[in-house]
PDB file of N, CA and C in Angstrom:
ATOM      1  N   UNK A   1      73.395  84.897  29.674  1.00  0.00           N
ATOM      2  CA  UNK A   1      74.789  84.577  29.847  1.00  0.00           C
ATOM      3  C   UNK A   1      75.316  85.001  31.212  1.00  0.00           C
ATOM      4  N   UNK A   2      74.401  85.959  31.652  1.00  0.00           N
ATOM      5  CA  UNK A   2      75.099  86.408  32.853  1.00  0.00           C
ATOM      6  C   UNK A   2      74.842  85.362  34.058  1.00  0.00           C
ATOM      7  N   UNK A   3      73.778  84.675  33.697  1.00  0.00           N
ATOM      8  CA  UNK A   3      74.006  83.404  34.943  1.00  0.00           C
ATOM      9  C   UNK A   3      74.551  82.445  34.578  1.00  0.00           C
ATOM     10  N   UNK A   4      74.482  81.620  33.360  1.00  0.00           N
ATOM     11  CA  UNK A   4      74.688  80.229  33.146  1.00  0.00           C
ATOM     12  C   UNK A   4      76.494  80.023  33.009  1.00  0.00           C
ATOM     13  N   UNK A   5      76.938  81.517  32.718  1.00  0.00           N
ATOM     14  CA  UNK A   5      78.635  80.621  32.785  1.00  0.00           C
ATOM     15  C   UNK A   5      79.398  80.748  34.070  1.00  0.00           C
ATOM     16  N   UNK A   6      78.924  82.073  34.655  1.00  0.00           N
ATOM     17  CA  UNK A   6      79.634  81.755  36.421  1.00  0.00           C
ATOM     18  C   UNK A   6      78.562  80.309  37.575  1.00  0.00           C
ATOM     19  N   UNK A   7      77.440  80.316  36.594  1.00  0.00           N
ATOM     20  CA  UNK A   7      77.266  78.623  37.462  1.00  0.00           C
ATOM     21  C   UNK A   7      77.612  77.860  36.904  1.00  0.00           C
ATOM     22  N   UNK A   8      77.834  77.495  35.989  1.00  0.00           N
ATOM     23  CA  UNK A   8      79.057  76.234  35.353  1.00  0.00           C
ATOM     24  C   UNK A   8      80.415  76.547  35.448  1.00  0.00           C
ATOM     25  N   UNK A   9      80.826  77.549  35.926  1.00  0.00           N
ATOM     26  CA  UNK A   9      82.358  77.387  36.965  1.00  0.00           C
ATOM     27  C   UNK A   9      81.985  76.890  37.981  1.00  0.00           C
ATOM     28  N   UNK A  10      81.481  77.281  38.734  1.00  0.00           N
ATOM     29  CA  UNK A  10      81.253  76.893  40.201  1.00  0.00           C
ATOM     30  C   UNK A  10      80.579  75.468  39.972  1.00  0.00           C
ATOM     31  N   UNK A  11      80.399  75.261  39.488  1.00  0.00           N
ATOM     32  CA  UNK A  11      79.565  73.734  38.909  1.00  0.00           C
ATOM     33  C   UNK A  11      80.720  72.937  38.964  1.00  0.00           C
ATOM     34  N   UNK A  12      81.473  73.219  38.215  1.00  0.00           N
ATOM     35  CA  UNK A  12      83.064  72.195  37.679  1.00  0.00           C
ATOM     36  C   UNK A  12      83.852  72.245  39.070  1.00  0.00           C
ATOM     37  N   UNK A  13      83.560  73.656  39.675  1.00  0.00           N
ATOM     38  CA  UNK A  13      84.875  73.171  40.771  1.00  0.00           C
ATOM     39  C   UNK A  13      84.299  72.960  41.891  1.00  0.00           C
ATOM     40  N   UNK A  14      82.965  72.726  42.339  1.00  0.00           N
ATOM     41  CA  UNK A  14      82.108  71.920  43.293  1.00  0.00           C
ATOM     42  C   UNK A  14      82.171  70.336  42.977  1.00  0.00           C
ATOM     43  N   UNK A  15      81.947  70.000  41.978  1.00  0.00           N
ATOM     44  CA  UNK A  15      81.749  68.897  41.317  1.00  0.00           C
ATOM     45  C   UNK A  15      83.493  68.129  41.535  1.00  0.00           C
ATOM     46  N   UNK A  16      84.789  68.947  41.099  1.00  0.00           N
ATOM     47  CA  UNK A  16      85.426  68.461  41.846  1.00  0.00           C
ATOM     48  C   UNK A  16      85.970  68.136  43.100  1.00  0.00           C
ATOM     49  N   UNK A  17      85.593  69.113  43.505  1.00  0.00           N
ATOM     50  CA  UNK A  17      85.841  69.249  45.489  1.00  0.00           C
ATOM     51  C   UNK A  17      85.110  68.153  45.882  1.00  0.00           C
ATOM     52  N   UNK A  18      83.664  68.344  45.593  1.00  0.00           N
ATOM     53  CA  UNK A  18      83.197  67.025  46.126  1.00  0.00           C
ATOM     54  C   UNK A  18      83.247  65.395  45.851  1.00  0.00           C
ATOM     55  N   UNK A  19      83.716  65.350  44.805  1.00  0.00           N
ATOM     56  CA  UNK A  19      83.852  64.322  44.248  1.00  0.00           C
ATOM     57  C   UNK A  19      85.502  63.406  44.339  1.00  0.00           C
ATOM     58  N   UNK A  20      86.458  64.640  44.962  1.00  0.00           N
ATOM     59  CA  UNK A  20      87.601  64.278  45.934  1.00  0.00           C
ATOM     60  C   UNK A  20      87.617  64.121  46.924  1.00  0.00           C
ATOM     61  N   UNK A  21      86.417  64.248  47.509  1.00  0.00           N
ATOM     62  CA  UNK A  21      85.646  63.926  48.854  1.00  0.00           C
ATOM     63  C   UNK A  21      85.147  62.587  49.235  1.00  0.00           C
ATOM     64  N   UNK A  22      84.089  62.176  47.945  1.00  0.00           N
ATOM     65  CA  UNK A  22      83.386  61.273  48.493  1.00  0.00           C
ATOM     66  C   UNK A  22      83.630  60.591  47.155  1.00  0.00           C
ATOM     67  N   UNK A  23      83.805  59.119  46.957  1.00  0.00           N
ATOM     68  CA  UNK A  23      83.361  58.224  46.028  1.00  0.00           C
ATOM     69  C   UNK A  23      82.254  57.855  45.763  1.00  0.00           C
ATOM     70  N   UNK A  24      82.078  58.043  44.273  1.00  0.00           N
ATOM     71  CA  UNK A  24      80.420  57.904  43.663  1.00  0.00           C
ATOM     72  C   UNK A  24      79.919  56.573  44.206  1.00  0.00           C
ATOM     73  N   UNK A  25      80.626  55.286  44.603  1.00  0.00           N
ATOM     74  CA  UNK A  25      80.009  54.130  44.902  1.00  0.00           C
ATOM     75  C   UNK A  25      79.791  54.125  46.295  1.00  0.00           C
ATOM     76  N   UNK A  26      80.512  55.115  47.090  1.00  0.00           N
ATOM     77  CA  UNK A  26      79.767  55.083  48.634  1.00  0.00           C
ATOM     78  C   UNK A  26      78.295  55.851  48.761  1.00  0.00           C
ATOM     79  N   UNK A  27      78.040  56.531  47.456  1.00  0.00           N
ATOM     80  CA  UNK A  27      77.063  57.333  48.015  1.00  0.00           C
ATOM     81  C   UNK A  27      75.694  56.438  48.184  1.00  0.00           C
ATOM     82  N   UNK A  28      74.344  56.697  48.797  1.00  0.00           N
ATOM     83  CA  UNK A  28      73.593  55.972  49.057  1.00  0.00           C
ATOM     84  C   UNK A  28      72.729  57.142  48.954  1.00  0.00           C
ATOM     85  N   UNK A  29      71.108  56.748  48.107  1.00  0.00           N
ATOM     86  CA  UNK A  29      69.889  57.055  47.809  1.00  0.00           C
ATOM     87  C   UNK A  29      68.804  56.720  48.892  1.00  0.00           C
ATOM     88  N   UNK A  30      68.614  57.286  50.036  1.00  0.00           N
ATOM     89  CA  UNK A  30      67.598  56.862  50.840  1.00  0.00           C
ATOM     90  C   UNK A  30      67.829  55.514  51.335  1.00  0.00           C
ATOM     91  N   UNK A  31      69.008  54.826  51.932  1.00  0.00           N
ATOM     92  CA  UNK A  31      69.362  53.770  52.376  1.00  0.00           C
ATOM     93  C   UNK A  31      69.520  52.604  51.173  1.00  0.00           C
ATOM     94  N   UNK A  32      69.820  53.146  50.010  1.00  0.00           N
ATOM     95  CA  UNK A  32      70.032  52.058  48.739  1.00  0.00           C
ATOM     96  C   UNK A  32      71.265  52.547  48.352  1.00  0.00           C
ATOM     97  N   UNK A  33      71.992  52.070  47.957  1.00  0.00           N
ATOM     98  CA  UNK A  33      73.483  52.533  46.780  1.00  0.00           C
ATOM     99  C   UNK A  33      72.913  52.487  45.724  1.00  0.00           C
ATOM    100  N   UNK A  34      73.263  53.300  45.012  1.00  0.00           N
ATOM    101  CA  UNK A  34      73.151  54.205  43.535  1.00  0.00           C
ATOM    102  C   UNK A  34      73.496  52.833  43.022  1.00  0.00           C
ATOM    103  N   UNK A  35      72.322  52.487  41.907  1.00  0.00           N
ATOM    104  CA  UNK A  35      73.300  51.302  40.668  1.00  0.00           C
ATOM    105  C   UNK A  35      73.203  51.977  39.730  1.00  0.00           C
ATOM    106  N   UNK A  36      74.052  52.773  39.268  1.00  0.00           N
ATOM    107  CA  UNK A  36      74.467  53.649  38.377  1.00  0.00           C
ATOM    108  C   UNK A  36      76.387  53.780  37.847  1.00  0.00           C
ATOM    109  N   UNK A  37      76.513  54.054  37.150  1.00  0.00           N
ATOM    110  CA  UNK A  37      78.021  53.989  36.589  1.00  0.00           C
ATOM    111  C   UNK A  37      78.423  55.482  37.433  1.00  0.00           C
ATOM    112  N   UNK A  38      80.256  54.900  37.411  1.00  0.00           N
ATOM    113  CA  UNK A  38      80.653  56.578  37.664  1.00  0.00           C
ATOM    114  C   UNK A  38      80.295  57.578  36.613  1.00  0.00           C
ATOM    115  N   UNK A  39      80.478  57.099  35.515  1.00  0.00           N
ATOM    116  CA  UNK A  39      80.418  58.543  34.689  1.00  0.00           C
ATOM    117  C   UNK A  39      78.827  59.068  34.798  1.00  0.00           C
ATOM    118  N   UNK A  40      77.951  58.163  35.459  1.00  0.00           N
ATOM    119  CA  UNK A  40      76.267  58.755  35.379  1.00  0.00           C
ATOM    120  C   UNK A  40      76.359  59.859  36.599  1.00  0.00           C
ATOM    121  N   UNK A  41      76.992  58.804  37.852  1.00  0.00           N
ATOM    122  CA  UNK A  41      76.819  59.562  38.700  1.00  0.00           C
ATOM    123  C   UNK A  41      78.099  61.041  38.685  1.00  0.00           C
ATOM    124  N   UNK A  42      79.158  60.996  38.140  1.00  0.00           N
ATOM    125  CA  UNK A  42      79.607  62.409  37.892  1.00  0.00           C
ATOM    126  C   UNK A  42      78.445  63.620  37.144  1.00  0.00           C
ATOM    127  N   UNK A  43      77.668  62.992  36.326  1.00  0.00           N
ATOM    128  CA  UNK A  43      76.801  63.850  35.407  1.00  0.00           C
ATOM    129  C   UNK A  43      75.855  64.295  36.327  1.00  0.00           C
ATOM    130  N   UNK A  44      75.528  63.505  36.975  1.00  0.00           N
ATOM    131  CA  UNK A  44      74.595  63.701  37.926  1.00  0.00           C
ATOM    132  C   UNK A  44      74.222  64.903  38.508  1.00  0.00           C
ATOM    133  N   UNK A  45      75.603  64.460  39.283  1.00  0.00           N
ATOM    134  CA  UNK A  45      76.274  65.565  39.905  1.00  0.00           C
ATOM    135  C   UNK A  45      76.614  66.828  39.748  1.00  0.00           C
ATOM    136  N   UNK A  46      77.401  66.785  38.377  1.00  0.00           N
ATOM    137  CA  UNK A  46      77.758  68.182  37.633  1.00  0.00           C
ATOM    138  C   UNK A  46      76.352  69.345  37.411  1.00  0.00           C
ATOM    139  N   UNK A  47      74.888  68.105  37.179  1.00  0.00           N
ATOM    140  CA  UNK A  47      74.202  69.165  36.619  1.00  0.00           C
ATOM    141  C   UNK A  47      73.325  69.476  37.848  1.00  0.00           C
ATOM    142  N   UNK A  48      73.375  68.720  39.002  1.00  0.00           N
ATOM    143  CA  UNK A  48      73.006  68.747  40.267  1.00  0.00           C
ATOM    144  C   UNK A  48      73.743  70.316  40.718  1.00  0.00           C
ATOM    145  N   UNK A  49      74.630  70.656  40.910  1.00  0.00           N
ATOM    146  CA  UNK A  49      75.770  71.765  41.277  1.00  0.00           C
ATOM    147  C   UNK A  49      75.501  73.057  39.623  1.00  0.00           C
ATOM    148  N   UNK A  50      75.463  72.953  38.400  1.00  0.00           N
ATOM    149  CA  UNK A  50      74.371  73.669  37.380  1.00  0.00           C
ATOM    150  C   UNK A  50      73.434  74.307  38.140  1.00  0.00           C
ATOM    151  N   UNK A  51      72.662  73.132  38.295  1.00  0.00           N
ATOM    152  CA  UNK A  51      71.115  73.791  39.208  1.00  0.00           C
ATOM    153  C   UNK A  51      71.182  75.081  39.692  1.00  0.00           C
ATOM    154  N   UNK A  52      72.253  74.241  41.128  1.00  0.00           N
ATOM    155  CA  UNK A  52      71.962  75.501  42.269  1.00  0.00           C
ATOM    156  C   UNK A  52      73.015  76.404  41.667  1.00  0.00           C
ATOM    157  N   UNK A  53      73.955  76.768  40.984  1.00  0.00           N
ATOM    158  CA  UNK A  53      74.563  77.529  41.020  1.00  0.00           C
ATOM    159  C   UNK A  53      73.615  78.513  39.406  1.00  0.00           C
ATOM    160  N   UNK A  54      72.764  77.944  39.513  1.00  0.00           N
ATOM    161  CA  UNK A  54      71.969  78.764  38.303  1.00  0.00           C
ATOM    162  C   UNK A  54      71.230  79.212  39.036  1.00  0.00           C
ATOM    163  N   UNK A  55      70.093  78.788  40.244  1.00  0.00           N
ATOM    164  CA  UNK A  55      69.360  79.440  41.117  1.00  0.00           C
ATOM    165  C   UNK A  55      69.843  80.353  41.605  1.00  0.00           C
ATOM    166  N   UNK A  56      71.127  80.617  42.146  1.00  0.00           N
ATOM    167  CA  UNK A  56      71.914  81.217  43.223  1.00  0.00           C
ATOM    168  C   UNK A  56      72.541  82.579  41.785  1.00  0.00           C
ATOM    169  N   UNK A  57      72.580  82.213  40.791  1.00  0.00           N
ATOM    170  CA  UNK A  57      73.083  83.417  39.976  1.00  0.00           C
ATOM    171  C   UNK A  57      72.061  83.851  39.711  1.00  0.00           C
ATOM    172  N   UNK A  58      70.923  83.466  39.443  1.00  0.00           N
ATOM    173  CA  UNK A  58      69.577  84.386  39.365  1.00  0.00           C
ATOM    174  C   UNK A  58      68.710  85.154  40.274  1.00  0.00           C
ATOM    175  N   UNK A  59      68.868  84.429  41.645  1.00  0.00           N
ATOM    176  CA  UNK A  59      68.639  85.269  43.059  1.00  0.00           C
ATOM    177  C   UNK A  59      69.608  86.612  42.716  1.00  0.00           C
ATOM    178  N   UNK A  60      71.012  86.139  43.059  1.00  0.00           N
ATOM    179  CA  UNK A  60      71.968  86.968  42.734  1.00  0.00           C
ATOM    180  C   UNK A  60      71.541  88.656  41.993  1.00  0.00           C
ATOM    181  N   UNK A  61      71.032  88.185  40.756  1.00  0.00           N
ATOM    182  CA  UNK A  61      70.581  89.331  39.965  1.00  0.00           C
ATOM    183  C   UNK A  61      68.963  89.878  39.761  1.00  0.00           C
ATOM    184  N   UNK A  62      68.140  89.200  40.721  1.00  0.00           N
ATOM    185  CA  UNK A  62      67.060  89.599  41.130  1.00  0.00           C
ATOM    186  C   UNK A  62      66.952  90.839  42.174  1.00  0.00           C
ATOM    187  N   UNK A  63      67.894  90.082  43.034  1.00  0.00           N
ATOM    188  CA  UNK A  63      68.055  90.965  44.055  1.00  0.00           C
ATOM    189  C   UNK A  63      69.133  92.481  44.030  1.00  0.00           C
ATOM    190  N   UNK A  64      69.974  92.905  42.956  1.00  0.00           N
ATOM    191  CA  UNK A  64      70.353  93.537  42.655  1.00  0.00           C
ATOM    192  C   UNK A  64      69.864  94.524  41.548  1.00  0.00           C
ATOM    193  N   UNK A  65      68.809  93.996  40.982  1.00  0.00           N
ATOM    194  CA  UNK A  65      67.811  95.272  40.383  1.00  0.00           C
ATOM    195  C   UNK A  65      67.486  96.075  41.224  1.00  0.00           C
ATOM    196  N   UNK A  66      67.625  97.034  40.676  1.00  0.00           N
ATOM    197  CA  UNK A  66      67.125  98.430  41.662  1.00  0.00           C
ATOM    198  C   UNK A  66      65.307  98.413  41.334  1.00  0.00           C
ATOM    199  N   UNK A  67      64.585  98.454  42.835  1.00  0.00           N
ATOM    200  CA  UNK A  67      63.092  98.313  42.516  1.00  0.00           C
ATOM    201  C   UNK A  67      62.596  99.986  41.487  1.00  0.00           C
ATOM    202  N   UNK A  68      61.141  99.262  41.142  1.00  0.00           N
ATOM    203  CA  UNK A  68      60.579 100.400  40.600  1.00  0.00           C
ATOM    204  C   UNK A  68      60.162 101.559  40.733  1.00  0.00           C
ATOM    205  N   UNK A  69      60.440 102.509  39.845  1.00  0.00           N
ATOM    206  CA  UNK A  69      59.830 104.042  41.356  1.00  0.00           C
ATOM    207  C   UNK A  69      58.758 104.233  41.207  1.00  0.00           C
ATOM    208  N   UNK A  70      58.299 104.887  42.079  1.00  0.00           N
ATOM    209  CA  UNK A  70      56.945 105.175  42.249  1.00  0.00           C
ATOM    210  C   UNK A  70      56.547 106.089  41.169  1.00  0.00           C
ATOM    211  N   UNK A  71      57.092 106.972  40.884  1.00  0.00           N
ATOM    212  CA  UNK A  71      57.074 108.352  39.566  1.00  0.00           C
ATOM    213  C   UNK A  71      56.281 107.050  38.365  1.00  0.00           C
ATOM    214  N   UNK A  72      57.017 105.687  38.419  1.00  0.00           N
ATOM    215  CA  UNK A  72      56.609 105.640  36.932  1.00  0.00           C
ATOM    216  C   UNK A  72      55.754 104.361  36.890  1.00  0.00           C
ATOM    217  N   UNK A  73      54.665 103.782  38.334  1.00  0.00           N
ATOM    218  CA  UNK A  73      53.605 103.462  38.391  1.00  0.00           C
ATOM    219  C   UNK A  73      52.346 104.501  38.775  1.00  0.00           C
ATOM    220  N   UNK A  74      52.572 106.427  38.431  1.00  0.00           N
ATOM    221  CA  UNK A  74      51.538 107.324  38.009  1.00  0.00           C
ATOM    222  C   UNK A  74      51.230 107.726  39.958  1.00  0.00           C
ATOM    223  N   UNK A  75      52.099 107.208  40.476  1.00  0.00           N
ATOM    224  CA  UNK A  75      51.699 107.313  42.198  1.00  0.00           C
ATOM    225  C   UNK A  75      51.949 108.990  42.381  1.00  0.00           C
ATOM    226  N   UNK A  76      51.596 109.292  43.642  1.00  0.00           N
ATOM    227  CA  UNK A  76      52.274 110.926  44.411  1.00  0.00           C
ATOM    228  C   UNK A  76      52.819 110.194  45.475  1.00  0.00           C
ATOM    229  N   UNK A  77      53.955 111.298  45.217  1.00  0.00           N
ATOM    230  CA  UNK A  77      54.384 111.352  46.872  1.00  0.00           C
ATOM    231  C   UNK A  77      53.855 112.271  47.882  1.00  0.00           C
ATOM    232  N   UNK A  78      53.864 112.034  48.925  1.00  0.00           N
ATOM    233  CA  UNK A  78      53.179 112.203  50.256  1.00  0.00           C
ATOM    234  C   UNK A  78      53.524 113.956  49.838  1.00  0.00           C
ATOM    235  N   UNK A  79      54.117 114.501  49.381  1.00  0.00           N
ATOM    236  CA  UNK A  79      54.599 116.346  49.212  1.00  0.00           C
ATOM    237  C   UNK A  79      53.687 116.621  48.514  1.00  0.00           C
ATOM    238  N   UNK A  80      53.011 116.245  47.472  1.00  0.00           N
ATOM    239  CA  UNK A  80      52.131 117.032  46.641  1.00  0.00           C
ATOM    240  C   UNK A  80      52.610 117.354  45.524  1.00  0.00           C
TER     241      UNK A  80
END
């Protein structure tokens, strides 16, 4: 829970920012226009912005674990 509901905020209000930005029928796939409906390409989108904001909450809390100590992989420290 601790990732999936602050990236589905940020999901919803990316998804609108950008989508007050750009119209789903201007967008273009590698020099093709999307033949897809708006409501596909909103979904699209929404779970496109999911993604990264699920990657980005799990970096997030990867990187905020405190690493392992040495005491409790049986190591010494350099003192003896």
């Amino acid at each position: 829970m601790w990732i999936l509901w602050p990236a589905f905020l940020v999901a919803g209000v990316a998804e609108l920012v950008f989508f007050s930005l750009f119209d789903p029928f201007d967008l273009h796939f590698f020099g093709a226009p999307l033949a897809l409906s708006r409501e596909t390409i909103y979904a699209m989108g929404f779970f496109g912005f999911w993604g990264l904001g699920i990657a980005s909450s799990a970096l997030t809390l990867f990187l905020e674990s405190p690493p392992e100590s040495s005491s409790a992989k049986g190591v010494r420290g350099s003192g003896g």
